[in-house]
Protein backbone atom coordinates (compact mmCIF):
# COMPACT_ATOMS: atom_id res chain seq x y z
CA UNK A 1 -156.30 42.30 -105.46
CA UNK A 2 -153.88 41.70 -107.99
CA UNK A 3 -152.00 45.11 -109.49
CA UNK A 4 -152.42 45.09 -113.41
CA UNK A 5 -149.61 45.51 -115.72
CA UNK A 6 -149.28 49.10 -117.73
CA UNK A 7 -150.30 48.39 -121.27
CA UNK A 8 -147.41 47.95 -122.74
CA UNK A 9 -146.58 45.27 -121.05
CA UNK A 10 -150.12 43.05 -120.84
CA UNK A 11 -150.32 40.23 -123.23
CA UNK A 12 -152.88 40.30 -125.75
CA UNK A 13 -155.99 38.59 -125.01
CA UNK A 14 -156.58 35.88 -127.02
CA UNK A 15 -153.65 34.24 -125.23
CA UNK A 16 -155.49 33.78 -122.14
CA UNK A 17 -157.86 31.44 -124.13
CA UNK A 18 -155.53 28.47 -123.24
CA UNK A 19 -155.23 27.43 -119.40
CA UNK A 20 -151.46 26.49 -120.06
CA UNK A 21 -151.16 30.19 -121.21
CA UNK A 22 -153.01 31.97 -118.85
CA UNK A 23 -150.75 29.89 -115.60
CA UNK A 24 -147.68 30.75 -117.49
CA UNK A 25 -148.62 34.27 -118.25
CA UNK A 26 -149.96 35.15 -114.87
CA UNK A 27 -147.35 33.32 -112.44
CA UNK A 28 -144.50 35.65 -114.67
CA UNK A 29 -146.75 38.90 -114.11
CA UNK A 30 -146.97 37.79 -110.61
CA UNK A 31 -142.90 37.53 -110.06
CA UNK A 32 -142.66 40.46 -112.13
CA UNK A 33 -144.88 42.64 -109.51
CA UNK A 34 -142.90 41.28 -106.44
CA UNK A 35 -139.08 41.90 -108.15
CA UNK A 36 -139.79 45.68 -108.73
CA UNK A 37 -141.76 45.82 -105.56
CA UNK A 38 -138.23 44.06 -103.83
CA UNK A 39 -136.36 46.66 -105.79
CA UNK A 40 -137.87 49.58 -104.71
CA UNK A 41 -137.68 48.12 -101.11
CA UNK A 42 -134.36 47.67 -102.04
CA UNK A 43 -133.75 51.98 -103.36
CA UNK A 44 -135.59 53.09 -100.36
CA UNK A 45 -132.88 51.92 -98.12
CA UNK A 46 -130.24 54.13 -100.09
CA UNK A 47 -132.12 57.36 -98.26
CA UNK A 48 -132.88 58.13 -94.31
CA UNK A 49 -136.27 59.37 -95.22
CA UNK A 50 -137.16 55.66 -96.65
CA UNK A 51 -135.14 53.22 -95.11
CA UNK A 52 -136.36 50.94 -92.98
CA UNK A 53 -134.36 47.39 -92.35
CA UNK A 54 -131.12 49.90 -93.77
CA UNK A 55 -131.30 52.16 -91.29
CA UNK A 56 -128.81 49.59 -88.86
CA UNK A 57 -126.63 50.37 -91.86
CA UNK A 58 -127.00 53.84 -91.90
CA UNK A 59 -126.09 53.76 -88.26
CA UNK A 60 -123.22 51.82 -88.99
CA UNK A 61 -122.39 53.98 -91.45
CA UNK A 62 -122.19 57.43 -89.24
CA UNK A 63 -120.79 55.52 -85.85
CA UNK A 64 -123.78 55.13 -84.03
CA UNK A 65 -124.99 52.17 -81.64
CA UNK A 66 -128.12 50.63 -82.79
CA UNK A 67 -130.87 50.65 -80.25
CA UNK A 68 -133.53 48.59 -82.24
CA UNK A 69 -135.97 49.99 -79.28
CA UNK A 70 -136.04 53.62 -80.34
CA UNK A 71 -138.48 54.46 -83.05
CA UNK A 72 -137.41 54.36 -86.76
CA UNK A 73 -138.23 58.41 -86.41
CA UNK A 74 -136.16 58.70 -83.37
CA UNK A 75 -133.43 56.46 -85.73
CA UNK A 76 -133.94 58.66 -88.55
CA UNK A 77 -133.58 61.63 -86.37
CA UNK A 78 -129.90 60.54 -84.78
CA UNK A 79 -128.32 59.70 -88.60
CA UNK A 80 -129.42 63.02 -89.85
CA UNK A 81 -127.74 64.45 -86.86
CA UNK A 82 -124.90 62.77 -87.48
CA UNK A 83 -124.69 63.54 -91.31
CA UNK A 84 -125.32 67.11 -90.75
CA UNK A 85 -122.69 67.27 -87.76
CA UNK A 86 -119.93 65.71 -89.81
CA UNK A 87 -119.75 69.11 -92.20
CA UNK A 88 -119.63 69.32 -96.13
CA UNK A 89 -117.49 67.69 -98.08
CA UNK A 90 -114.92 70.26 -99.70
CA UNK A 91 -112.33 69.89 -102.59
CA UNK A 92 -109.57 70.29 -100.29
CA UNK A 93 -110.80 67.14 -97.86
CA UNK A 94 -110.93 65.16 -100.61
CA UNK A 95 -107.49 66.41 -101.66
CA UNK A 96 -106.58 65.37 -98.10
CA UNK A 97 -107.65 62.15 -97.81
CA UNK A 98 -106.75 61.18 -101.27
């Protein structure tokens, strides 16, 4: 089942009277619907919670070994560890490293 446009973006009506139209207009509403569904793939893999094909970058990211036979949970689990283990960020480490 196709998912509809919001309103304001729908065409008017009487443009889907020509089969040249209709093609056109529906084959754009159909690339539409995939780019923001790839972009929200796409902001889900900026958070542990969401990620799923990010997470070997996440695990990159923190210094662990990916073991692509432990759940995404378990995955999940081990960054959050990681990111909670490594401490808060203060003004004086950033001082420090800068």
């Amino acid at each position: 089942m196709r998912e509809t446009l919001p309103e304001r973006e729908r065409v008017p009506a009487y443009h889907y009277a020509c089969e040249q139209s209709k093609a056109i207009i529906e084959t754009l509403a159909d690339a539409s619907l995939e780019a923001k569904a790839a972009l929200e793939d796409v902001i889900d893999q900026f958070f542990v919670d969401t990620a799923t094909w990010g997470l070997r970058l996440w695990e990159q990211q923190v210094g662990i070994q990916t073991d692509a036979s432990l759940s995404q949970a378990a995955r999940r689990s081990a960054i959050k560890q990681k990111l909670v283990a490594s401490g808060n960020t203060t003004a004086e480490m950033v001082r420090g490293l800068a």
